[in-house]
N, C-alpha and C. Protein backbone atom coordinates (compact mmCIF):
# COMPACT_ATOMS: atom_id res chain seq x y z
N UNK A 1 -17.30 10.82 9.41
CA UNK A 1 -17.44 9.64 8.58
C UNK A 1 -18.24 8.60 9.35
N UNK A 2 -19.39 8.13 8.88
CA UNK A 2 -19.92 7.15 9.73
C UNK A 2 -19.31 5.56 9.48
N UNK A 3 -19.07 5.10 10.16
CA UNK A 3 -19.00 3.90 10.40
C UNK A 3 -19.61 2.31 9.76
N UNK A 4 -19.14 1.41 9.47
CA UNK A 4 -20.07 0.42 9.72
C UNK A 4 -19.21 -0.96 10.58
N UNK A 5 -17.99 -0.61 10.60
CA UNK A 5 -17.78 -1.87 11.15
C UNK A 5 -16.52 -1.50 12.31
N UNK A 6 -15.43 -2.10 12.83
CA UNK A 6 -15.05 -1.72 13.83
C UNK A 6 -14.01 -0.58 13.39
N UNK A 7 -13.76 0.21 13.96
CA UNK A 7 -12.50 1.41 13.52
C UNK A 7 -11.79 1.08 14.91
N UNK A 8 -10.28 1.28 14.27
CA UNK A 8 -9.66 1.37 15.36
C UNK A 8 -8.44 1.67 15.23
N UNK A 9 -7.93 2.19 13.92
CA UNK A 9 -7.31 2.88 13.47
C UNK A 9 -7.40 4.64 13.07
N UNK A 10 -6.47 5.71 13.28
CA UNK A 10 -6.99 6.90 12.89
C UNK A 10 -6.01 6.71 11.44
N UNK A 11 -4.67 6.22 11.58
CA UNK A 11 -3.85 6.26 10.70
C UNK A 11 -3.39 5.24 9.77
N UNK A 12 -3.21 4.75 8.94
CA UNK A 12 -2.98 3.72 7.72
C UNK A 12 -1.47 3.82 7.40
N UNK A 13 -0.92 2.99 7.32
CA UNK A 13 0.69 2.90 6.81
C UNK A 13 0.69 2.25 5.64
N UNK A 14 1.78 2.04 4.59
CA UNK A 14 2.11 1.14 3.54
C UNK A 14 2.79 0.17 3.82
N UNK A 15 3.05 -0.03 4.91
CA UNK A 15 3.76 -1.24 5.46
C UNK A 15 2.60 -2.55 6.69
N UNK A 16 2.78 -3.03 6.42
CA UNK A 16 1.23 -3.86 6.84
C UNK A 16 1.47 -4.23 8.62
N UNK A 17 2.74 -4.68 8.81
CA UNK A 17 2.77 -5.07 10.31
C UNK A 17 2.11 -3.50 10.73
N UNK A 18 2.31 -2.55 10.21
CA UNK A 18 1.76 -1.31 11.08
C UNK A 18 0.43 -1.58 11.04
N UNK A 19 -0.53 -1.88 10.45
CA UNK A 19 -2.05 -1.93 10.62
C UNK A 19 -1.83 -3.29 10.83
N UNK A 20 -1.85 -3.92 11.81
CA UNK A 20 -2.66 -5.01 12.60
C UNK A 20 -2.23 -6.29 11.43
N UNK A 21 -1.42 -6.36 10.28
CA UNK A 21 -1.46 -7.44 9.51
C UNK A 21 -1.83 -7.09 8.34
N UNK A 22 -2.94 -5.68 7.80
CA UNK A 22 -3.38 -5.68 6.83
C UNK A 22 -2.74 -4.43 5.68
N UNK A 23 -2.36 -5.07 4.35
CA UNK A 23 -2.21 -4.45 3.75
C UNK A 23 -2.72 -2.86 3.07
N UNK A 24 -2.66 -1.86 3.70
CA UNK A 24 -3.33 -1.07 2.53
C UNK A 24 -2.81 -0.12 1.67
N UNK A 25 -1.76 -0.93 1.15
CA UNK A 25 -1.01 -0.22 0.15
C UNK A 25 -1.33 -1.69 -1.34
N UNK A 26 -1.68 -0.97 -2.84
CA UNK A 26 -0.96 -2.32 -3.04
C UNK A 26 -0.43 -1.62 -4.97
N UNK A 27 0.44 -2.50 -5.35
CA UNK A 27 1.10 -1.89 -6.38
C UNK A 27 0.81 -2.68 -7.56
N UNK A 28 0.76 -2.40 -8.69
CA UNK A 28 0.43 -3.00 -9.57
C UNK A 28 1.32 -2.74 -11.05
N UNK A 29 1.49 -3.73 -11.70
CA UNK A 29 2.72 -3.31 -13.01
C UNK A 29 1.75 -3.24 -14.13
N UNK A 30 2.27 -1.85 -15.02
CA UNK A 30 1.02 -1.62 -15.64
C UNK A 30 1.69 -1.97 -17.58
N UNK A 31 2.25 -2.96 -17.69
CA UNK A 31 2.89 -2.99 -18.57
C UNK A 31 2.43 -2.02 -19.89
N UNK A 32 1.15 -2.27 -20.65
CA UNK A 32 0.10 -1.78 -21.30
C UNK A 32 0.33 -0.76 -21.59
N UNK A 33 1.17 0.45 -20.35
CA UNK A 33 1.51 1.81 -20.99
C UNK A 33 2.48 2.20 -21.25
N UNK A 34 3.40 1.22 -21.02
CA UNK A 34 5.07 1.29 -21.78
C UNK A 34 4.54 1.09 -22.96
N UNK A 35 5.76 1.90 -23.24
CA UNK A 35 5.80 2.63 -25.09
C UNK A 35 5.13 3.84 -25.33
N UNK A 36 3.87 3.75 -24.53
CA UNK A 36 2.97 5.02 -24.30
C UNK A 36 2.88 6.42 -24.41
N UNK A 37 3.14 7.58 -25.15
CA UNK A 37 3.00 8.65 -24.66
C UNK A 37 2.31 9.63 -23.85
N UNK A 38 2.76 10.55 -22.96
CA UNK A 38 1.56 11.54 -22.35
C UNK A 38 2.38 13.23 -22.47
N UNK A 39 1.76 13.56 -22.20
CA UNK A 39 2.16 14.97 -22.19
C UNK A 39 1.93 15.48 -20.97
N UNK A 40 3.27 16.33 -19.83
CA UNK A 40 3.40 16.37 -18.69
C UNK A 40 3.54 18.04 -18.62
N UNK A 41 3.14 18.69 -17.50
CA UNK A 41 3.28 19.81 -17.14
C UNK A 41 4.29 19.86 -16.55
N UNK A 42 5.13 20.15 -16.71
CA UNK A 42 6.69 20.75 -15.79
C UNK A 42 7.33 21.65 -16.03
N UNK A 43 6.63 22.59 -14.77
CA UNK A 43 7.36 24.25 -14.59
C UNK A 43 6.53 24.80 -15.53
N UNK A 44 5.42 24.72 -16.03
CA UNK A 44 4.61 25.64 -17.13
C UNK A 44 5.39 25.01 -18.32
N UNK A 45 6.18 24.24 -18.55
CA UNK A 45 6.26 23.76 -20.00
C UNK A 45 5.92 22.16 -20.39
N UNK A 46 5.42 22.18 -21.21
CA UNK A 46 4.53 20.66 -22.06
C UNK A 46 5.60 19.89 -22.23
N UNK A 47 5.93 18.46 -21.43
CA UNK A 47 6.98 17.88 -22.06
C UNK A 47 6.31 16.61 -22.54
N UNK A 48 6.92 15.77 -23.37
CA UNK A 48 5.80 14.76 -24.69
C UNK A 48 7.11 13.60 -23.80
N UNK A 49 6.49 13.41 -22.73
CA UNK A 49 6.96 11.81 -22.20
C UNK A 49 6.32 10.33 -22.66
N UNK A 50 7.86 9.30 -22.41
CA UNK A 50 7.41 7.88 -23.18
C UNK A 50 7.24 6.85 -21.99
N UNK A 51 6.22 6.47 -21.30
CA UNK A 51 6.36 5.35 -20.16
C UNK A 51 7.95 4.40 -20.67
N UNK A 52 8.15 3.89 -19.35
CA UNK A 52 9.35 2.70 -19.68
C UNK A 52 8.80 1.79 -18.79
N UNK A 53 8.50 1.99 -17.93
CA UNK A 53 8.11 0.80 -16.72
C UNK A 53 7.12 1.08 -15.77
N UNK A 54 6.06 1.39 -16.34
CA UNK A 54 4.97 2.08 -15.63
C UNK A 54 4.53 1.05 -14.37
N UNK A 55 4.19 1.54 -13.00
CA UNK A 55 3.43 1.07 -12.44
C UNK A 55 2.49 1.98 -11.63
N UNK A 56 1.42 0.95 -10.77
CA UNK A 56 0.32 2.13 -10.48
C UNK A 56 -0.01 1.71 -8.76
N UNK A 57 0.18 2.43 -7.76
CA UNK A 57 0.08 2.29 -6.79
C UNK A 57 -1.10 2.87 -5.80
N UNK A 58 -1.83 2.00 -5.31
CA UNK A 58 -3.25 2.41 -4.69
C UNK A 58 -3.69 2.18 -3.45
N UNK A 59 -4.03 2.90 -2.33
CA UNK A 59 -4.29 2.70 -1.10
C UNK A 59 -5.65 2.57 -1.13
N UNK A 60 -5.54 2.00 0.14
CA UNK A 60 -7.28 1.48 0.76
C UNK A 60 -7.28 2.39 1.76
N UNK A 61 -8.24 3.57 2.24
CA UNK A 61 -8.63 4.41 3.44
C UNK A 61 -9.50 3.69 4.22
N UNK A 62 -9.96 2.75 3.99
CA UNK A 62 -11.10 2.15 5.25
C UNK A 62 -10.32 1.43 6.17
N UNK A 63 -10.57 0.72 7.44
CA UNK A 63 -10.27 -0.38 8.32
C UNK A 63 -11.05 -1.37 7.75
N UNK A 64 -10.24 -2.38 8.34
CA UNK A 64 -10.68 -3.68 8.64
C UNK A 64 -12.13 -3.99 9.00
N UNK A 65 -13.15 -4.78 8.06
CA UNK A 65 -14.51 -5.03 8.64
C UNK A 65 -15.15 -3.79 8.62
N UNK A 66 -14.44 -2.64 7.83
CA UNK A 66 -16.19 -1.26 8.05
C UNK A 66 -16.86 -1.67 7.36
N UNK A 67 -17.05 -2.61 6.04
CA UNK A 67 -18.35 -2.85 5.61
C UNK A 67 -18.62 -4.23 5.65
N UNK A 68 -17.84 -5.01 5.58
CA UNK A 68 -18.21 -6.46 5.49
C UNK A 68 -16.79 -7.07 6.23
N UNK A 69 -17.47 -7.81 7.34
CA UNK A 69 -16.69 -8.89 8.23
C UNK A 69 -15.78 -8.98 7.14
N UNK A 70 -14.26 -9.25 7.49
CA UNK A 70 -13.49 -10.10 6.71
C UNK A 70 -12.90 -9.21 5.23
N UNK A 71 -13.38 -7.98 5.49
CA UNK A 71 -12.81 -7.43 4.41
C UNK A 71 -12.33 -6.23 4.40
N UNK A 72 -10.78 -5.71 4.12
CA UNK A 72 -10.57 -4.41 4.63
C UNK A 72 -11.60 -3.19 3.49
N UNK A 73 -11.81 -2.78 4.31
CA UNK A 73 -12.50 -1.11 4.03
C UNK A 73 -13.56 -1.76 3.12
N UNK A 74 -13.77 -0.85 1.60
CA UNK A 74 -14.39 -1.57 1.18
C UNK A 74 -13.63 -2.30 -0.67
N UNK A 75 -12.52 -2.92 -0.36
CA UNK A 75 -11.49 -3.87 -1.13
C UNK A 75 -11.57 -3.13 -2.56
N UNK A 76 -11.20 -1.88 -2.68
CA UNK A 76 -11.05 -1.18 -3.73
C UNK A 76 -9.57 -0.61 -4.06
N UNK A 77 -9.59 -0.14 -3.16
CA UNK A 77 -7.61 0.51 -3.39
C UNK A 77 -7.24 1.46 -4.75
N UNK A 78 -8.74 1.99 -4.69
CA UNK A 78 -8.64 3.25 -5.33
C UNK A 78 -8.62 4.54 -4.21
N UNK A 79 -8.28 4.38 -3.30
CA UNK A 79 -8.54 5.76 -2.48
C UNK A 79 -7.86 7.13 -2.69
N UNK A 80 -6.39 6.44 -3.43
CA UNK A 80 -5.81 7.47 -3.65
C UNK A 80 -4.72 6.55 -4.77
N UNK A 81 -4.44 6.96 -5.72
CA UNK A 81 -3.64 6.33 -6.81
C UNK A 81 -2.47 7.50 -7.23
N UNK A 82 -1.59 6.62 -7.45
CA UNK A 82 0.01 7.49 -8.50
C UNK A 82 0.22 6.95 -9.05
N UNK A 83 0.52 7.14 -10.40
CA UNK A 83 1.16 6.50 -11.93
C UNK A 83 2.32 6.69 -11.74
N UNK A 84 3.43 5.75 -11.76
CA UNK A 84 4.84 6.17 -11.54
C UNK A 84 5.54 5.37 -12.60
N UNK A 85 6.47 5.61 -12.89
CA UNK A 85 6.92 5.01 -13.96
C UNK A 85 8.82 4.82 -13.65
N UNK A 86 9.02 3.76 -12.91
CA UNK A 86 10.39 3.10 -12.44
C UNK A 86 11.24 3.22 -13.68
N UNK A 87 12.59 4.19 -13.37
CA UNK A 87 13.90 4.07 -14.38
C UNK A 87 14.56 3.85 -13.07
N UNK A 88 15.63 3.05 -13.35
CA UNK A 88 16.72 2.65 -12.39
C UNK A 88 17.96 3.37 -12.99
N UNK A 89 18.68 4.11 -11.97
CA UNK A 89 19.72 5.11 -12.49
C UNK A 89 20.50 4.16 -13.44
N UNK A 90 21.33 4.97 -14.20
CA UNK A 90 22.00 4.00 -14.91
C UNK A 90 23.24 4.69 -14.79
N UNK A 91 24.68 3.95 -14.52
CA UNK A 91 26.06 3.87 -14.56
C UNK A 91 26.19 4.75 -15.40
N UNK A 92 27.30 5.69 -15.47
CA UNK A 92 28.11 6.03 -17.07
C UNK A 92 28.98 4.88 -17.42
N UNK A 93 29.11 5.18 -18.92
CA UNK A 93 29.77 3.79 -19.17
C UNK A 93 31.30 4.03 -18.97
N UNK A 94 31.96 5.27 -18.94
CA UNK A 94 33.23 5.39 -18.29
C UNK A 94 33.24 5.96 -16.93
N UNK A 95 33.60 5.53 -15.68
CA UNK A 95 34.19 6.14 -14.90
C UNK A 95 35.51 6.68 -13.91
N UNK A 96 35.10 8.12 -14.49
CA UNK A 96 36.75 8.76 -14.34
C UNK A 96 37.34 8.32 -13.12
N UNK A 97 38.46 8.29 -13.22
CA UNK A 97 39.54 8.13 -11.87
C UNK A 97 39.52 9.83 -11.13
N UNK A 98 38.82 9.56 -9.84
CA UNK A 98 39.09 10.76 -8.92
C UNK A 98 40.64 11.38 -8.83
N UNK A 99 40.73 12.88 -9.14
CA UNK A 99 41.98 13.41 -9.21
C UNK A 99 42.60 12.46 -7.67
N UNK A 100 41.84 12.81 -6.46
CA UNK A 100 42.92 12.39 -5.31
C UNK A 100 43.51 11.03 -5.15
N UNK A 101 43.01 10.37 -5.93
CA UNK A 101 43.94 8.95 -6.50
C UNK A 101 44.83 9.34 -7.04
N UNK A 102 44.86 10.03 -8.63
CA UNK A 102 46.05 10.63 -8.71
C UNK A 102 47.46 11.16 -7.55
N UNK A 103 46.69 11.82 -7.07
CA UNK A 103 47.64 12.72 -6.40
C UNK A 103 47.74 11.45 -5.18
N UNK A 104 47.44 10.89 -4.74
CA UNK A 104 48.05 9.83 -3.61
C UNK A 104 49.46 8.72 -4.15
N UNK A 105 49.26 8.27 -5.44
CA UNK A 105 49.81 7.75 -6.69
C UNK A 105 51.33 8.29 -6.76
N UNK A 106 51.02 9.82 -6.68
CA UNK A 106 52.07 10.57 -7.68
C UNK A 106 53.06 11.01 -6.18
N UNK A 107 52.16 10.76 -4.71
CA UNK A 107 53.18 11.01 -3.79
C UNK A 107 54.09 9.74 -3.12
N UNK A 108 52.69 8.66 -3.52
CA UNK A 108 53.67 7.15 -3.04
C UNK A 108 55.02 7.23 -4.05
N UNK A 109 55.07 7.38 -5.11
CA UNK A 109 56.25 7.50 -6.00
C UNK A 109 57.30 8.18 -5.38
N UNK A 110 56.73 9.70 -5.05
CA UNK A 110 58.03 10.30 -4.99
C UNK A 110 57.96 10.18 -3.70
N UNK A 111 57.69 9.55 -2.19
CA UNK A 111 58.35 9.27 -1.40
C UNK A 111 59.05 7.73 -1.86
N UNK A 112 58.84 6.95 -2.45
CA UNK A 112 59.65 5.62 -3.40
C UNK A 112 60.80 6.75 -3.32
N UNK A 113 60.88 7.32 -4.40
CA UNK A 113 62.21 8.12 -5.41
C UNK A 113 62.85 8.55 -4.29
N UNK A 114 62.28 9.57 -3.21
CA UNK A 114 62.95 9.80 -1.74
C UNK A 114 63.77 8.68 -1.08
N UNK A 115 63.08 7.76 -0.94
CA UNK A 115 63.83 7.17 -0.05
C UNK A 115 64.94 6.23 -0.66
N UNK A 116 64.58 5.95 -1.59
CA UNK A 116 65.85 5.39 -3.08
C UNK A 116 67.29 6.28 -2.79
N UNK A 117 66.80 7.71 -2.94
CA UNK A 117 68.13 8.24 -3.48
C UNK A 117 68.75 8.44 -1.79
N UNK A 118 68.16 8.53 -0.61
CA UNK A 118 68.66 8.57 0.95
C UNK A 118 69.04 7.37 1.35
N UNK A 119 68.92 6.19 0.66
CA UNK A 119 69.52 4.88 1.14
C UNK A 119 70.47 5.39 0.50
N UNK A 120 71.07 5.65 -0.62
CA UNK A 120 72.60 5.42 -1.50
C UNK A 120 73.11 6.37 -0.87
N UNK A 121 72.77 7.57 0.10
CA UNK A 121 73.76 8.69 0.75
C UNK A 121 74.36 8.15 1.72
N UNK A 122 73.52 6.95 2.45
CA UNK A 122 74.12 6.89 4.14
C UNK A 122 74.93 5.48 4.09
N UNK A 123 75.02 4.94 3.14
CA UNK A 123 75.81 3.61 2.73
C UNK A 123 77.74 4.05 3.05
N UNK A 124 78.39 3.35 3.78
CA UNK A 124 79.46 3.38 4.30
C UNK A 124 80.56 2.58 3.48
């Protein structure tokens, strides 16, 4: 790859303190395609998906200043793009009581009931 301005990076992170201060990750909310349909390949079968919260995330591959002083790479952040589309898990609206609650429950009792009926034996 030739050059035009200083390199001094081999590797790029999405987190910016790792490159020297500069961002080259950046994300964008793509509202426009919520509601949207597309049709997805998964496992060899066509599934007819609906965006909910689309966003679109795009890296910059250049350094700092390769083409123009003052500007990373060359300020596109198309280098590599993903359409992702954010669902946040969602709760069930009931959640069951774990059997071993039960069963911790059902032994505090009957050591209760135990020790109830061994106080009234040793009474004088």
């Amino acid at each position: 790859m030739e050059q035009g301005g200083p390199y001094n990076h081999t590797t790029f992170y999405s987190e910016n303190q790792l490159n020297d201060g500069w961002d080259h990750m950046m994300t964008f909310a793509m509202p426009e395609l919520n509601g949207q349909n597309t049709f997805l390949d998964i496992d060899n079968q066509v599934v007819d998906y609906q965006f909910t919260n689309a966003f679109l995330i795009g890296w910059e591959d250049l350094p700092y200043g390769y083409q123009n002083p003052g500007i990373l790479g060359d300020d596109d952040y198309d280098d590599m793009l993903y359409l992702v589309d954010f669902r946040p898990a969602s709760l069930p609206s009931s959640i069951p009581e774990p059997a071993s609650a039960w069963l911790l429950a059902a032994g505090l009792v009957g050591l209760g009931l135990r020790r109830r009926n061994n106080q009234g034996r040793f009474k004088a």
